[in-house]
C-alpha atoms as a PDB file:
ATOM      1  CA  UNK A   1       0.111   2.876 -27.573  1.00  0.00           C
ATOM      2  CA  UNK A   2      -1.458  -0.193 -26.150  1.00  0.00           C
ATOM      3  CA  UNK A   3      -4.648   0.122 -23.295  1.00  0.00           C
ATOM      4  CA  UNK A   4      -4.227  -1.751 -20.734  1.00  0.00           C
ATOM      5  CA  UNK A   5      -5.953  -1.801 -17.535  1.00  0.00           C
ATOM      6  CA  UNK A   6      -5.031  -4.616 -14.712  1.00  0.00           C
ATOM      7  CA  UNK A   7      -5.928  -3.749 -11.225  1.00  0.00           C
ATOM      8  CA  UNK A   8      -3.494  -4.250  -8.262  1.00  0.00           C
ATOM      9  CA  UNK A   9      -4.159  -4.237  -4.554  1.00  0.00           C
ATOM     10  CA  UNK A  10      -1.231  -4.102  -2.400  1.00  0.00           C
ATOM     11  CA  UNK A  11      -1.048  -3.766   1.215  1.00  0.00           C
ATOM     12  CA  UNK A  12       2.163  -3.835   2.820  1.00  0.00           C
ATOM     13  CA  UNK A  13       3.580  -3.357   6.686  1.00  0.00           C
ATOM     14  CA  UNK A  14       5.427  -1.257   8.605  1.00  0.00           C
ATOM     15  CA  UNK A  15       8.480  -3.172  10.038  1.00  0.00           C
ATOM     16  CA  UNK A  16       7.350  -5.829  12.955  1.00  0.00           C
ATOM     17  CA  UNK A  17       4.035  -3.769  12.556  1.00  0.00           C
ATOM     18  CA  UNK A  18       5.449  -0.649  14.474  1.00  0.00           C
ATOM     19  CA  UNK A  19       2.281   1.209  15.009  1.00  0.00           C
ATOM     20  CA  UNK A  20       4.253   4.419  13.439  1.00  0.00           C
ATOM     21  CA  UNK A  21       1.861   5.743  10.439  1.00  0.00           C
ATOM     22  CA  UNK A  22      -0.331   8.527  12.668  1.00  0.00           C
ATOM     23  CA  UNK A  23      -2.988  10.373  10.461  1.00  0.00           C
ATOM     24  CA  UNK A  24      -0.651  13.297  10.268  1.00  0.00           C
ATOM     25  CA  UNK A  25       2.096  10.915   9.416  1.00  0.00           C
ATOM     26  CA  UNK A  26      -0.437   8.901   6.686  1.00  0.00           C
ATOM     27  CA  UNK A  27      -1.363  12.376   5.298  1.00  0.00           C
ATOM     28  CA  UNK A  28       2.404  13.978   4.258  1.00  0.00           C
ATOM     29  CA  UNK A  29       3.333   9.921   3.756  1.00  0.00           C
ATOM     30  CA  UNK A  30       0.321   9.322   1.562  1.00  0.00           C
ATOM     31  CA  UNK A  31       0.578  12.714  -0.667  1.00  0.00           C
ATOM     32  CA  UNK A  32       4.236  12.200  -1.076  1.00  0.00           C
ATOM     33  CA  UNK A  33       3.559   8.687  -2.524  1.00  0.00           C
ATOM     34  CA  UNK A  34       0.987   9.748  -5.067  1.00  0.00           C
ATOM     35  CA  UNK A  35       3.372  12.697  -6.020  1.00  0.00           C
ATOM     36  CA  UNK A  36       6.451  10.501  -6.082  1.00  0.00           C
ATOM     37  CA  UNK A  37       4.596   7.567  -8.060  1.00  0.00           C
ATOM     38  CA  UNK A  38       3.163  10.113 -11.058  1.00  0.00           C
ATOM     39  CA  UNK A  39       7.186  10.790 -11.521  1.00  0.00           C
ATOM     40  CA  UNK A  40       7.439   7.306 -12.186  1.00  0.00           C
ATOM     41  CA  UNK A  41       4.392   6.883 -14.292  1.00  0.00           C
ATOM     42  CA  UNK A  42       2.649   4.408 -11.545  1.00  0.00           C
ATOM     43  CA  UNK A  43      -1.066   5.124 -11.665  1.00  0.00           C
ATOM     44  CA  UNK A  44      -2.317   5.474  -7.979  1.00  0.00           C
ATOM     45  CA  UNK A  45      -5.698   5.423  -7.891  1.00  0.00           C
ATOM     46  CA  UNK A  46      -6.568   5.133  -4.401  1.00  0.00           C
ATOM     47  CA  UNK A  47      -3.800   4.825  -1.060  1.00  0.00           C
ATOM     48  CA  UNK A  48      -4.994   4.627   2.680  1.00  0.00           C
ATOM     49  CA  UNK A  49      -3.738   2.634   5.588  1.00  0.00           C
ATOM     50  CA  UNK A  50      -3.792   2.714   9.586  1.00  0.00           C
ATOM     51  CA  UNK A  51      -1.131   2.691  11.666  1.00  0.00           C
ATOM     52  CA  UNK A  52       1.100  -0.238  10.751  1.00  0.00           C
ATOM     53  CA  UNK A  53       0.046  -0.770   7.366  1.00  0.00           C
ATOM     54  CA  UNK A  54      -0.524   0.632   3.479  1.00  0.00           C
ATOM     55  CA  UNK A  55      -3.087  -0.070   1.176  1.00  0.00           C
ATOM     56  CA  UNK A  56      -3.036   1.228  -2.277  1.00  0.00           C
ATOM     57  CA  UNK A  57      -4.872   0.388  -5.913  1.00  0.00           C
ATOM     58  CA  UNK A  58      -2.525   0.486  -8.589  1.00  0.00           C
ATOM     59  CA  UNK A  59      -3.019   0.399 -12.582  1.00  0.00           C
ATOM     60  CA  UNK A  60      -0.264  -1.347 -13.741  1.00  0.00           C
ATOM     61  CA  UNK A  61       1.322   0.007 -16.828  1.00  0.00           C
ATOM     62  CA  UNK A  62       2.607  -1.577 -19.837  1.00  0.00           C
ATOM     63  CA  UNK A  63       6.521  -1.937 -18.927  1.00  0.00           C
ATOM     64  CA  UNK A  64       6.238  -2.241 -15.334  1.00  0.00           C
ATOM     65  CA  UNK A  65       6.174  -5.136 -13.165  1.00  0.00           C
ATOM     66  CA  UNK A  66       4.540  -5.932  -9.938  1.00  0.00           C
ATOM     67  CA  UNK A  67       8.155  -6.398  -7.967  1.00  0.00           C
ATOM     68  CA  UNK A  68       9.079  -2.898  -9.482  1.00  0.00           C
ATOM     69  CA  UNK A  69       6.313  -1.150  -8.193  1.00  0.00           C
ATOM     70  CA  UNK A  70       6.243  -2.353  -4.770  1.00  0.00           C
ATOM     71  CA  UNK A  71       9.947  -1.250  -4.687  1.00  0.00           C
ATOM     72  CA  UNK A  72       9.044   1.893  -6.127  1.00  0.00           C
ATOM     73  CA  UNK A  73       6.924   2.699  -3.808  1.00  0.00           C
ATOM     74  CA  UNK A  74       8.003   1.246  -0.968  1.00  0.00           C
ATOM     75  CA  UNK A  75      11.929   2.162  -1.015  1.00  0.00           C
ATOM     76  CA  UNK A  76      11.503   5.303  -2.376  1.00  0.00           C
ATOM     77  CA  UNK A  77       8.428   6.414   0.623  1.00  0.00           C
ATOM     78  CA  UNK A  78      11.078   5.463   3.574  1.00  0.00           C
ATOM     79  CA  UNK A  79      14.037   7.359   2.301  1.00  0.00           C
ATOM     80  CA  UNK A  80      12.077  10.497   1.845  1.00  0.00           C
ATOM     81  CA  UNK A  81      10.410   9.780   5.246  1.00  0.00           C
ATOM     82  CA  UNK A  82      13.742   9.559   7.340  1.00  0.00           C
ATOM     83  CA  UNK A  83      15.717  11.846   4.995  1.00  0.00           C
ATOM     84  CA  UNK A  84      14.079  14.334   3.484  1.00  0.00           C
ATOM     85  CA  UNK A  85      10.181  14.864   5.225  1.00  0.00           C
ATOM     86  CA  UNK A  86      11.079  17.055   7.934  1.00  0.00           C
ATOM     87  CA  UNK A  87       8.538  14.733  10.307  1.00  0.00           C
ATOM     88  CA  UNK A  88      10.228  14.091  13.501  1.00  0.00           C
ATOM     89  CA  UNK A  89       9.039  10.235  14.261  1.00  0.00           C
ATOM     90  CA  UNK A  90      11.234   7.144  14.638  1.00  0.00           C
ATOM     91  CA  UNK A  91      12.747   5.606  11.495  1.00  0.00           C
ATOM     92  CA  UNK A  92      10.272   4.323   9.009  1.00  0.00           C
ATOM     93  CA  UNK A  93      11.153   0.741   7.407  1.00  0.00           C
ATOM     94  CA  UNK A  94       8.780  -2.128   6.204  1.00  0.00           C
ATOM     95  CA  UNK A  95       8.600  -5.236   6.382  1.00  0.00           C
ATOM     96  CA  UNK A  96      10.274  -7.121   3.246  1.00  0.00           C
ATOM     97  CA  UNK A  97       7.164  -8.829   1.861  1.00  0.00           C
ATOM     98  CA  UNK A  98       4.083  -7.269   0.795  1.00  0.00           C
ATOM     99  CA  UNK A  99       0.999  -8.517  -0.506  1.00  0.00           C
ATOM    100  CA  UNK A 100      -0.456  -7.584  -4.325  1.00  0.00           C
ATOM    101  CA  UNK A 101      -3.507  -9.462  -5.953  1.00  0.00           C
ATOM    102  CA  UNK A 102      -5.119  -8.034  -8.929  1.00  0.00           C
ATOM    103  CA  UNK A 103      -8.648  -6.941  -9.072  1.00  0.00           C
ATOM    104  CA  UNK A 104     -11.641  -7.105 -11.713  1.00  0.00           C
ATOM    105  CA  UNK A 105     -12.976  -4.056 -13.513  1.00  0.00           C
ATOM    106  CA  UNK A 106     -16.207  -5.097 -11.689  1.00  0.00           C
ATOM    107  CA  UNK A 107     -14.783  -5.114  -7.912  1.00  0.00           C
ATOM    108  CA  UNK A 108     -12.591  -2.146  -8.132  1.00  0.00           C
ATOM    109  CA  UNK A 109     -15.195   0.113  -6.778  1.00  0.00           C
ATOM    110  CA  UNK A 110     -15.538  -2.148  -3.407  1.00  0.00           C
ATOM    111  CA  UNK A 111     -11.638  -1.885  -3.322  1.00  0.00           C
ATOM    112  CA  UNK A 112     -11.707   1.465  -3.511  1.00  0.00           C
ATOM    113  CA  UNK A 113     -14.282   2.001  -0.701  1.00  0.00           C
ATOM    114  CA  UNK A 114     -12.535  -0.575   1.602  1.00  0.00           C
ATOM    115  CA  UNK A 115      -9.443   1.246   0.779  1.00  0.00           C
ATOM    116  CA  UNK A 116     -10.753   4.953   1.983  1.00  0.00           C
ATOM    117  CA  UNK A 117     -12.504   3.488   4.586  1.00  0.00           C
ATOM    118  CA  UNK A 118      -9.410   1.655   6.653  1.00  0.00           C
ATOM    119  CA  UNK A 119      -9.791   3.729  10.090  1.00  0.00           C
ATOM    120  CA  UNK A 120     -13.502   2.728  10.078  1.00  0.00           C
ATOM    121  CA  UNK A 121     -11.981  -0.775   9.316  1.00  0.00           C
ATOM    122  CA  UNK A 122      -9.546  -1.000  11.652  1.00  0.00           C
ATOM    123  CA  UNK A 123     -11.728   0.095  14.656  1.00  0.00           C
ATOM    124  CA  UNK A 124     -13.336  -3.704  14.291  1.00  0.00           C
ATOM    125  CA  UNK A 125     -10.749  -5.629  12.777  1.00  0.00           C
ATOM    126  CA  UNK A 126      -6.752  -5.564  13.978  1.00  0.00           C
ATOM    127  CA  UNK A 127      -4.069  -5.782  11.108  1.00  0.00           C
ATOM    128  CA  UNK A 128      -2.947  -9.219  11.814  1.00  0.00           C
ATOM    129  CA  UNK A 129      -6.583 -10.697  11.430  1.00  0.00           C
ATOM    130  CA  UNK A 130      -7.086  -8.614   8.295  1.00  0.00           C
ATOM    131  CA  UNK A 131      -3.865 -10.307   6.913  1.00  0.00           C
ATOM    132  CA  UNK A 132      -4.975 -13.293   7.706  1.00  0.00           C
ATOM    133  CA  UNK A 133      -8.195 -13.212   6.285  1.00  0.00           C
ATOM    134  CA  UNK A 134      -6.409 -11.940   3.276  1.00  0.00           C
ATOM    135  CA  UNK A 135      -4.223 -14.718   3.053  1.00  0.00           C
ATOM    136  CA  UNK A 136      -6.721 -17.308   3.236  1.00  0.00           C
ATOM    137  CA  UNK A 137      -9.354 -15.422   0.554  1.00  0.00           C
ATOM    138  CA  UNK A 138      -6.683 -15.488  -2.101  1.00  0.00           C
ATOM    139  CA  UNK A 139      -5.396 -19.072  -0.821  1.00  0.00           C
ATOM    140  CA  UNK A 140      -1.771 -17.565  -0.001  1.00  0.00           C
ATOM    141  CA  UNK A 141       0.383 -20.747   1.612  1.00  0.00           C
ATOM    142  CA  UNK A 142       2.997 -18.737   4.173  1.00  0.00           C
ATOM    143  CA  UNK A 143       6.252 -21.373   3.612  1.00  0.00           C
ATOM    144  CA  UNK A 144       6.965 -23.163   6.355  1.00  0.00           C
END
């Protein structure tokens, strides 16, 4: 059995940022990810997010990719939201892309704090500027 341990941060969006993902909402959403990823063998370590966006810190196994689990996640979390939760809300759908960078040993304990601490975030800092701050710490060039 081979150890392996490669940290990945991925955030992704609700579609056109909908502001959809109430706590209540985050709560049943959240559990039902962690729940549904252990099926799958995806290591979840931490998940949070605000209204119109996910974060979660992944340990990326041995056979999976980082396309697989973002689809894995993210397909899987809608259909069970708008088929199967119950919730009464407007359809939940994301946006296509997503963001994923992978994280030291060292930082993942600042990744996990900024991760559980998103409302606190989020009351100084919108989504769009938190992308964009993103994009430019990890030199991400949006095609034109």
């Amino acid at each position: 059995m081979p150890f392996i341990k490669v940290w990945l941060h991925y955030v992704w969006a609700t579609k056109n940022r909908e502001p959809l993902l109430t706590k209540q909402i985050r709560q049943a959403l959240f559990e039902h990810i962690r729940l549904n990823a252990k099926t799958k063998q995806i290591f979840v370590d931490r998940i949070n997010g605000h209204l119109d966006h996910v974060h979660c810190l992944v340990s990326l196994g041995s056979s999976q990719s980082v396309d697989k689990i973002a689809q894995l996640l993210k397909g899987e979390a809608a259909f069970w939201f708008n088929n199967k939760s119950g919730i009464m809300a407007p359809k939940l759908q994301w946006q296509e892309d997503y963001f994923c960078v992978s994280i030291s040993e060292s930082g993942s304990d600042s990744v996990r704090a900024y991760i559980d601490n998103q409302e606190v975030h989020h009351q100084k800092k919108t989504f769009a500027q938190e992308y964009e701050e993103f994009m430019t710490k990890y030199r991400f060039q949006l095609m034109q």
